[in-house]
Protein backbone atom coordinates (compact mmCIF):
# COMPACT_ATOMS: atom_id res chain seq x y z
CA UNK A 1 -18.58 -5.37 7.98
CA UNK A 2 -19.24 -5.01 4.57
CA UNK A 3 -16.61 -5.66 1.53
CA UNK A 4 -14.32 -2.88 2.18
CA UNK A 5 -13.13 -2.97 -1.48
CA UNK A 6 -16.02 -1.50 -3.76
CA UNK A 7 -16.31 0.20 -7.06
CA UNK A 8 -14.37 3.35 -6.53
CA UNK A 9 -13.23 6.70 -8.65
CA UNK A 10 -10.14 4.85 -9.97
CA UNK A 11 -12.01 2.21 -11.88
CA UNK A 12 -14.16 5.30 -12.82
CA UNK A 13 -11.21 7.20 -14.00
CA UNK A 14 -9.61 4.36 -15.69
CA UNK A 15 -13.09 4.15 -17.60
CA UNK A 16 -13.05 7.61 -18.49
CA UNK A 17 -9.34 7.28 -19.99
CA UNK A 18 -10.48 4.02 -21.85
CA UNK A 19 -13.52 4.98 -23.40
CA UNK A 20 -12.32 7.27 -26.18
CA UNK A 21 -15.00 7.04 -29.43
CA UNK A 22 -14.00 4.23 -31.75
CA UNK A 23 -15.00 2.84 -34.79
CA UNK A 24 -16.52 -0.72 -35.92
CA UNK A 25 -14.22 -3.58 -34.55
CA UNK A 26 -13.23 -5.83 -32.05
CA UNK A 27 -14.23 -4.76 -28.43
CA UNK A 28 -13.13 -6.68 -25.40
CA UNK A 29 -14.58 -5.68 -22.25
CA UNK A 30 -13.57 -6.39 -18.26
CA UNK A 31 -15.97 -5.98 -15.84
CA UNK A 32 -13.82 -4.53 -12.83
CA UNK A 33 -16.59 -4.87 -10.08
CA UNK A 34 -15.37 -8.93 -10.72
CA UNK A 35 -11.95 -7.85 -10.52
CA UNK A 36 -12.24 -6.09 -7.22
CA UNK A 37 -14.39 -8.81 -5.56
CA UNK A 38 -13.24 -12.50 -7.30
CA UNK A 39 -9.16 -11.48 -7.95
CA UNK A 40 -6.62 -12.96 -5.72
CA UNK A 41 -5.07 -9.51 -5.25
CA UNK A 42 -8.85 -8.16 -3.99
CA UNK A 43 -9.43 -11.10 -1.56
CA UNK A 44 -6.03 -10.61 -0.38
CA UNK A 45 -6.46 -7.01 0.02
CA UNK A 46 -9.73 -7.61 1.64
CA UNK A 47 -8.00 -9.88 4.18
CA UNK A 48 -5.27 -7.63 5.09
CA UNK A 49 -7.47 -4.84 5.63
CA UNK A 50 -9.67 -6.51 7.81
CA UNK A 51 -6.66 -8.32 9.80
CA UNK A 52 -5.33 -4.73 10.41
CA UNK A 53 -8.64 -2.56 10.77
CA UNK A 54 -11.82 -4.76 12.26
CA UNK A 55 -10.23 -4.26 16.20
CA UNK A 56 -9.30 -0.69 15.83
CA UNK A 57 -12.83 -0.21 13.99
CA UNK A 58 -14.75 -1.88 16.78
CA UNK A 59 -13.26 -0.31 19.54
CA UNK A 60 -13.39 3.12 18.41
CA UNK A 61 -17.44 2.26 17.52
CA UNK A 62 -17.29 0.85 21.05
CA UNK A 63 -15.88 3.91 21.88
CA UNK A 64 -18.00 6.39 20.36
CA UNK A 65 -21.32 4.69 21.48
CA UNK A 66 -20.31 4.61 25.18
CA UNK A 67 -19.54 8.48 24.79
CA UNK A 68 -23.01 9.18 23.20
CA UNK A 69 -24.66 7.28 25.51
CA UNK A 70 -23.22 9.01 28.36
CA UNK A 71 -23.67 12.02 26.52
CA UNK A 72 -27.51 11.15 26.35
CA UNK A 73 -27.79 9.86 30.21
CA UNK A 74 -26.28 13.41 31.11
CA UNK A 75 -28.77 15.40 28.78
CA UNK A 76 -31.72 13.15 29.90
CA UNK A 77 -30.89 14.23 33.68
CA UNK A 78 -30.78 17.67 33.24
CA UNK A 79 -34.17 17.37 31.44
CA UNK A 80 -35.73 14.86 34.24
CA UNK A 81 -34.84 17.25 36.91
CA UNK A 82 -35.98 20.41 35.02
CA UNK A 83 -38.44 22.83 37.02
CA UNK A 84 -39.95 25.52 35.50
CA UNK A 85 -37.97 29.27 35.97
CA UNK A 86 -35.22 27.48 37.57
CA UNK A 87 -31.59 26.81 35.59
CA UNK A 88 -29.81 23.80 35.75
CA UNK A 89 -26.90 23.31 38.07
CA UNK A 90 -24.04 24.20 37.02
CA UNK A 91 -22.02 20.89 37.79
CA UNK A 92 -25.06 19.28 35.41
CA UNK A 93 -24.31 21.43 32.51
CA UNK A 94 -20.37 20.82 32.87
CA UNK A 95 -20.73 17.60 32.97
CA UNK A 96 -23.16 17.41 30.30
CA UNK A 97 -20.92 19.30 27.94
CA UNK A 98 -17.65 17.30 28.92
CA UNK A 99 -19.77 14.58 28.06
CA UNK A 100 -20.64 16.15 24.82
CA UNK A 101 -17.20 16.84 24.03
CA UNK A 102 -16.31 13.45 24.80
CA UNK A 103 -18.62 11.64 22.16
CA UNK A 104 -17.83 14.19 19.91
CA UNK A 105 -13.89 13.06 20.29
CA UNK A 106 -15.36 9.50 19.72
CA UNK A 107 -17.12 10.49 16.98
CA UNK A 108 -14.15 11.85 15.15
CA UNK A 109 -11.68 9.25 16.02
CA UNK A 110 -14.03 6.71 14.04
CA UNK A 111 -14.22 8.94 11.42
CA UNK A 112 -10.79 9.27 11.15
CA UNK A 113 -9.64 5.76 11.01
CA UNK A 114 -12.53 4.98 8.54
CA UNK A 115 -11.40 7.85 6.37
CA UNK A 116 -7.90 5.85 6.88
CA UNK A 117 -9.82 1.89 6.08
CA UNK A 118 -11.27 3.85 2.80
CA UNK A 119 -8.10 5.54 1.41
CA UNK A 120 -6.10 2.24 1.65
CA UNK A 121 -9.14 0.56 0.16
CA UNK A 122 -8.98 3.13 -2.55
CA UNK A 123 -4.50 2.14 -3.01
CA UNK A 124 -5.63 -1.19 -2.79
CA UNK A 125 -8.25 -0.69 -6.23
CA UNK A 126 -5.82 1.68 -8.08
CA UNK A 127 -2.51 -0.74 -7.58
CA UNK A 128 -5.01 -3.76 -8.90
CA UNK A 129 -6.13 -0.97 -12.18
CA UNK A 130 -2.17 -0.74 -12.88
CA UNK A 131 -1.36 -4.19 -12.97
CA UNK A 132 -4.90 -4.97 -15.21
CA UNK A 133 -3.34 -2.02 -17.58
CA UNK A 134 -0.40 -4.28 -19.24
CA UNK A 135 -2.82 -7.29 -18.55
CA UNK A 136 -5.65 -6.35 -20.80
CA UNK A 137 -3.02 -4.90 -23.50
CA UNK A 138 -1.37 -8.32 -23.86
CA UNK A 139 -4.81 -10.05 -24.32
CA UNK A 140 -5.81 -7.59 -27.31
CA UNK A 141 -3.19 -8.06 -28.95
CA UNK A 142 -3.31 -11.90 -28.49
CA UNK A 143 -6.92 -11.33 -29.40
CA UNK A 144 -6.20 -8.73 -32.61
CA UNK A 145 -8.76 -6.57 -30.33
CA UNK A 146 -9.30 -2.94 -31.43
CA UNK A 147 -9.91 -1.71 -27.75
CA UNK A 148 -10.73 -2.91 -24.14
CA UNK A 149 -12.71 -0.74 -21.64
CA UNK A 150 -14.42 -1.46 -18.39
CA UNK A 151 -17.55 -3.28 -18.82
CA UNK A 152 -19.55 -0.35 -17.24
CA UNK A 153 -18.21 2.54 -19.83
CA UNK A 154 -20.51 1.18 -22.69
CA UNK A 155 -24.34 0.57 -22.98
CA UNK A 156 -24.22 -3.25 -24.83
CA UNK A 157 -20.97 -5.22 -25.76
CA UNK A 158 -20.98 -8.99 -26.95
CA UNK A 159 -20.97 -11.22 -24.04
CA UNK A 160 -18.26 -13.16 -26.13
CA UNK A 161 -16.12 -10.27 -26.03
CA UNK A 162 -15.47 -10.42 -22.14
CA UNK A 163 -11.97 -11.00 -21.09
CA UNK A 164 -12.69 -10.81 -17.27
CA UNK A 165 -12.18 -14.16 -16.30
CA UNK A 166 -8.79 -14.30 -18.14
CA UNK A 167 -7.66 -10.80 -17.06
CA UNK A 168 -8.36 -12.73 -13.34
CA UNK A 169 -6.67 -15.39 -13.95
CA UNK A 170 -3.37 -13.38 -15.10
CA UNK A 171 -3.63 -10.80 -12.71
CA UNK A 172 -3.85 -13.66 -9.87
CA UNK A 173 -0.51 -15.41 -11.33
CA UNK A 174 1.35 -12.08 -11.59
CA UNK A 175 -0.31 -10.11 -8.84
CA UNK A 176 -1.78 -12.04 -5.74
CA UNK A 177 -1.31 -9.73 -3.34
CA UNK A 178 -1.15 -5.91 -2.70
CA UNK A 179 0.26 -3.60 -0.35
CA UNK A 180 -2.17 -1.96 2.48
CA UNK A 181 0.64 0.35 3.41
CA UNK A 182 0.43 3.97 1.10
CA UNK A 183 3.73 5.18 -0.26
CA UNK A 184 4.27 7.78 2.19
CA UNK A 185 4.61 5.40 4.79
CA UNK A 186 6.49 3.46 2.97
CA UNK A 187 8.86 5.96 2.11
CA UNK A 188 8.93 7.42 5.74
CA UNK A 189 10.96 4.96 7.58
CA UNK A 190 13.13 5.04 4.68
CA UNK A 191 13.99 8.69 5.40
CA UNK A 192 14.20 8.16 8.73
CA UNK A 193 17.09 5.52 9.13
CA UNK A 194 19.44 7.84 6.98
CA UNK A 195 19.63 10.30 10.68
């Protein structure tokens, strides 16, 4: 399975809010697609989602592919035995379209937990962009810096000027290792043990 931390719209927004026009002066930059792939709190992240989704994700693949092959053996039948003028039995079709209905269950259940992998991945990224926030504040003003912004927000900075590796380094002392559980289930149980 591929990284599931990538790139996402909260390093894009965070760009967006960081990017405002500025003059001539000292620009740091951090390149966040490092962040999310070399920082303790990404690998960690990483780990934790894989620990908790790569069984679920297989089986429900598993799953889905057993359904659409079925699906496909069924439809394949009804075609072998075709005849000209004559309809299909009726058992054939049913069972055909159960089958149908069955893959297309499959199909959605994968869908649904990868929507779920994705979304955490996503709380994952944007709980990393909070903690880099403070971070990359404290190194320009250590660094009398006018502005920091996401390496990808500007067309050519001075390779001097990139703070990545000690943004890393900070954000792995202060921050190794995220949550993979979103604050609504979080804040369920909570609710719960007050009845």
């Amino acid at each position: 399975m591929k990284t599931l931390l990538k790139l996402s719209a909260a390093a894009a927004l965070f760009a967006a809010a960081s990017a405002p026009a500025f003059a001539a002066g000292t620009v740091l930059t951090v390149d966040f697609g490092r962040v999310f792939s070399d920082s303790a709190a990404a690998k960690s992240g990483n780990t934790q989602l894989h620990a908790k989704y790569d069984t679920q994700l297989q089986q429900r693949n598993t799953a889905f592919t057993t359904a659409a092959q079925s699906y496909q053996t069924q439809v394949n039948a009804i075609r072998a035995a075709a005849k000209p003028g004559v309809q299909p039995a009726q058992a054939a079709v049913t069972a055909a379209n159960q089958a149908g209905e069955r893959a297309q269950a499959a199909q959605e259940a994968l869908n649904q937990l990868d929507q779920e992998v994705q979304t955490v991945g996503r709380y994952v990224q944007s709980q990393i962009v909070d903690k880099v926030g403070p971070i990359a504040e404290q190194i320009r003003v250590e660094r009398k810096a006018d502005v920091v912004v996401p390496k990808g927000s500007v067309l050519a900075a001075d390779p001097s000027g990139d703070v990545t590796a000690l943004v890393i380094q900070r954000l792995d002392a202060s921050f190794p290792n995220p949550s993979i559980t979103l604050p609504q289930q979080q804040a369920a149980p909570a609710a719960g043990a007050g009845r």
